[in-house]
N, C-alpha and C. Protein backbone atom coordinates (compact mmCIF):
# COMPACT_ATOMS: atom_id res chain seq x y z
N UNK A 1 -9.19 1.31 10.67
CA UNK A 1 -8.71 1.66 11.98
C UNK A 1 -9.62 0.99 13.01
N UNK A 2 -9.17 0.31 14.26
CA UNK A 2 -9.88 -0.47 15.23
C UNK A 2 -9.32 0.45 16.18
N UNK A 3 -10.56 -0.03 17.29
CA UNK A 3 -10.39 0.73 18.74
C UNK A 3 -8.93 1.06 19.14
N UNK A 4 -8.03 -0.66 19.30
CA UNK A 4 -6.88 -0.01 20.64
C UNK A 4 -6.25 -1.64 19.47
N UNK A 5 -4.76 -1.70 20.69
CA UNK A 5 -4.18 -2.88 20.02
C UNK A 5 -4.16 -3.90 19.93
N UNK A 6 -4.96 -3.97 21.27
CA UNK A 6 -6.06 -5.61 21.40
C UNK A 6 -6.91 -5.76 19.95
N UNK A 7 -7.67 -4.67 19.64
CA UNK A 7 -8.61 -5.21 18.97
C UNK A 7 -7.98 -5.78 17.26
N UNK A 8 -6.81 -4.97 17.27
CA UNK A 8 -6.06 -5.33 16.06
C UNK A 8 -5.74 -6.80 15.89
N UNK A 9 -5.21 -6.55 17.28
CA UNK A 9 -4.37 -8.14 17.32
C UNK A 9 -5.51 -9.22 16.85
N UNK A 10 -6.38 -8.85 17.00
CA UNK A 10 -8.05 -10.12 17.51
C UNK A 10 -8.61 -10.49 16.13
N UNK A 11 -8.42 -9.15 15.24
CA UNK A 11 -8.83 -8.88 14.00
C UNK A 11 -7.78 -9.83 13.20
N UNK A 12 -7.00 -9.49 13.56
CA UNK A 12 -5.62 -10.03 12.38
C UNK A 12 -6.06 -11.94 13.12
N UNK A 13 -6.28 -12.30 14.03
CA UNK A 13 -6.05 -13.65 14.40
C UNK A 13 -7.34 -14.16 13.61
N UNK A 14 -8.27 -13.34 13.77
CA UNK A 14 -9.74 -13.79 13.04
C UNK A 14 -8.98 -13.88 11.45
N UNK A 15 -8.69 -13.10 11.03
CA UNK A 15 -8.20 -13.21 9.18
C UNK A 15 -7.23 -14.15 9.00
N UNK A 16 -6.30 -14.88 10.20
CA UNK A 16 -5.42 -16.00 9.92
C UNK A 16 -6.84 -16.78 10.10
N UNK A 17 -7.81 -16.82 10.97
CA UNK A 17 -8.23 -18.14 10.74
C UNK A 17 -8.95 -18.50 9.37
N UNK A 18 -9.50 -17.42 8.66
CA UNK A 18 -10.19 -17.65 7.54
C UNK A 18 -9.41 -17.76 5.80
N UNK A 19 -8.48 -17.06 6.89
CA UNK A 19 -7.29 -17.74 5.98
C UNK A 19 -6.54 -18.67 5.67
N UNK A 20 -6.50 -19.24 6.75
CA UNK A 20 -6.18 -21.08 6.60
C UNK A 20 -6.93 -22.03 5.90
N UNK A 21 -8.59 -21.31 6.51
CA UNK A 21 -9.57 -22.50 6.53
C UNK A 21 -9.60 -22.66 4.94
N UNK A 22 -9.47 -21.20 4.37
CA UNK A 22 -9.14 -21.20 2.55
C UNK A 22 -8.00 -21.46 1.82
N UNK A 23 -6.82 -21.76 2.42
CA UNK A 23 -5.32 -22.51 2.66
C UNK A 23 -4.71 -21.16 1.55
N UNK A 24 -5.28 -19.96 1.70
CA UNK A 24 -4.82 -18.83 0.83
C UNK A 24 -4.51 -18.29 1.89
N UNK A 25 -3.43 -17.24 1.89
CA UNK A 25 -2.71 -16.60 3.07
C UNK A 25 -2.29 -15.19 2.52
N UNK A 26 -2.75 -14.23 3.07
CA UNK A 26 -2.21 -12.86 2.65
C UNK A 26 -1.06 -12.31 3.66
N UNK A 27 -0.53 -11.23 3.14
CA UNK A 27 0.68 -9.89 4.09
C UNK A 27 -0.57 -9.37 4.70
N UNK A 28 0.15 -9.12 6.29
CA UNK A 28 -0.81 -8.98 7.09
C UNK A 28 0.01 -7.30 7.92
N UNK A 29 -0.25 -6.83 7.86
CA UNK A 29 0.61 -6.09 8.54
C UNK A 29 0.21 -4.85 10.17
N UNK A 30 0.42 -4.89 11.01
CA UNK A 30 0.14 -3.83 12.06
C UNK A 30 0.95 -3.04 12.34
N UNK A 31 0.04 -2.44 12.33
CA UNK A 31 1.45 -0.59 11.96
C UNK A 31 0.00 0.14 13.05
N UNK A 32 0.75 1.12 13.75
CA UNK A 32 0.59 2.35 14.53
C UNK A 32 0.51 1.43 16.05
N UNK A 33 -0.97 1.65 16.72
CA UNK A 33 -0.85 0.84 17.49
C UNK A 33 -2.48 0.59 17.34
N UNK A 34 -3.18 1.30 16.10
CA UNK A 34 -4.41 0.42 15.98
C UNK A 34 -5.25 0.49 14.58
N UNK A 35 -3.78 -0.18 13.87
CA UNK A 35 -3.93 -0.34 11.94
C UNK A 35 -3.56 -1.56 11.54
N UNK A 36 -4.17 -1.96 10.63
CA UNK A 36 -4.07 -3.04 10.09
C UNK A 36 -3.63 -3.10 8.38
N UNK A 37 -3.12 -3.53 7.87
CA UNK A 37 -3.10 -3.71 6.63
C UNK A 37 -3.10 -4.52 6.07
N UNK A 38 -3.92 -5.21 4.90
CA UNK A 38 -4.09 -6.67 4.41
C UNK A 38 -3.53 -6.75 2.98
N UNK A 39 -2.57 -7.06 2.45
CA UNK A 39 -2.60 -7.47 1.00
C UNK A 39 -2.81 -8.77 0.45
N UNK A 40 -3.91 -8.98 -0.23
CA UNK A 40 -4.36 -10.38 -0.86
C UNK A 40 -4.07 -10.29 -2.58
N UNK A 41 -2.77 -11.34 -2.86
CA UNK A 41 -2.64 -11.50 -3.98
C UNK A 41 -2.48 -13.15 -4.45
N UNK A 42 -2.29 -13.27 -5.70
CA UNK A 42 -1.58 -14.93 -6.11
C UNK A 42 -0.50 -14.44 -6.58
N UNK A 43 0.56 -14.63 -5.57
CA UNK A 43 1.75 -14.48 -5.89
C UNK A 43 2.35 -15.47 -7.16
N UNK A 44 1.54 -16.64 -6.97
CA UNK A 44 2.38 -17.37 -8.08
C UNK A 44 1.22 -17.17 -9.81
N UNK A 45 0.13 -16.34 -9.33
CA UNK A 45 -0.07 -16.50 -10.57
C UNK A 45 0.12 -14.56 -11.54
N UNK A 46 0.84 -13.87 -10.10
CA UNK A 46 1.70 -12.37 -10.44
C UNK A 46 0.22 -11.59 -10.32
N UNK A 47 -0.86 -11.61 -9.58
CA UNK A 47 -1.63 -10.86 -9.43
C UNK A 47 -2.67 -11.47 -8.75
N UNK A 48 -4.22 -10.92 -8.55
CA UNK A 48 -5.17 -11.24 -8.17
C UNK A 48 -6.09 -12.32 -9.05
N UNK A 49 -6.10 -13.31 -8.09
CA UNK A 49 -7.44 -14.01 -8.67
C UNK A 49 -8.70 -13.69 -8.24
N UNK A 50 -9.73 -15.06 -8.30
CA UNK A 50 -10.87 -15.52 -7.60
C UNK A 50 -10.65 -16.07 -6.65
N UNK A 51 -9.72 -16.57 -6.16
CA UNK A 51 -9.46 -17.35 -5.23
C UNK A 51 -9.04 -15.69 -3.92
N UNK A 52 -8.73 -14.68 -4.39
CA UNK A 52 -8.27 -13.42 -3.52
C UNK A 52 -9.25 -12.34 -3.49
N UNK A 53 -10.14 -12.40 -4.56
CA UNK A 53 -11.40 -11.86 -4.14
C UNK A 53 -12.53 -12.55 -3.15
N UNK A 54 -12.19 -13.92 -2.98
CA UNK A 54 -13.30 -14.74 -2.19
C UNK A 54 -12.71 -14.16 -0.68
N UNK A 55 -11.19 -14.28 -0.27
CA UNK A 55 -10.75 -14.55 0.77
C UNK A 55 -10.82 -12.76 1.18
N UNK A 56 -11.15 -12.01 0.61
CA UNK A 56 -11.52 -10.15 0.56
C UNK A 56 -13.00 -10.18 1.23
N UNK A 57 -13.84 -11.12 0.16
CA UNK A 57 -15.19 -11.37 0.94
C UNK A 57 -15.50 -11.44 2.67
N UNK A 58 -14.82 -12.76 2.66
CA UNK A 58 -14.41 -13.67 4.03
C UNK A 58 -13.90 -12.17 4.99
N UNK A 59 -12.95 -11.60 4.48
CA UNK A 59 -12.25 -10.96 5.35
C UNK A 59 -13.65 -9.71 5.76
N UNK A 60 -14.07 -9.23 4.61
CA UNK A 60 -15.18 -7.93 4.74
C UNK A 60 -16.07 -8.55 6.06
N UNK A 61 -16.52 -10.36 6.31
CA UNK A 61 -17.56 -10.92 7.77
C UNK A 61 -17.04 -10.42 8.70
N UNK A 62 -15.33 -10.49 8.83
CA UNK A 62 -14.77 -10.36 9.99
C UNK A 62 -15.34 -9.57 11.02
């Protein structure tokens, strides 16, 4: 949970960027008006890798 809906929005733009920079991309979702929800999987390999625990890391700096 973050302050207000600015700070969501700011949060989620920070996790696209570290998400690009790792060309891995998770479901991002904002729900209430100050929640976030992240799901990081390998869709093509039907679950979690290393490659979705690194980008969990990345996300925990935010």
């Amino acid at each position: 949970m973050l302050a207000d809906f600015s700070s969501v929005l700011a949060f989620t733009v920070k996790v696209g960027i570290e998400s690009e920079k790792m060309d891995h991309h998770p479901d991002i979702f904002i729900h209430s008006w100050n929640k976030c929800k992240i799901i990081i999987s390998t869709h093509s390999q039907g679950g979690v890798t290393e490659k979705d625990i690194s980008l969990a890391h990345a996300i925990e700096k935010v």
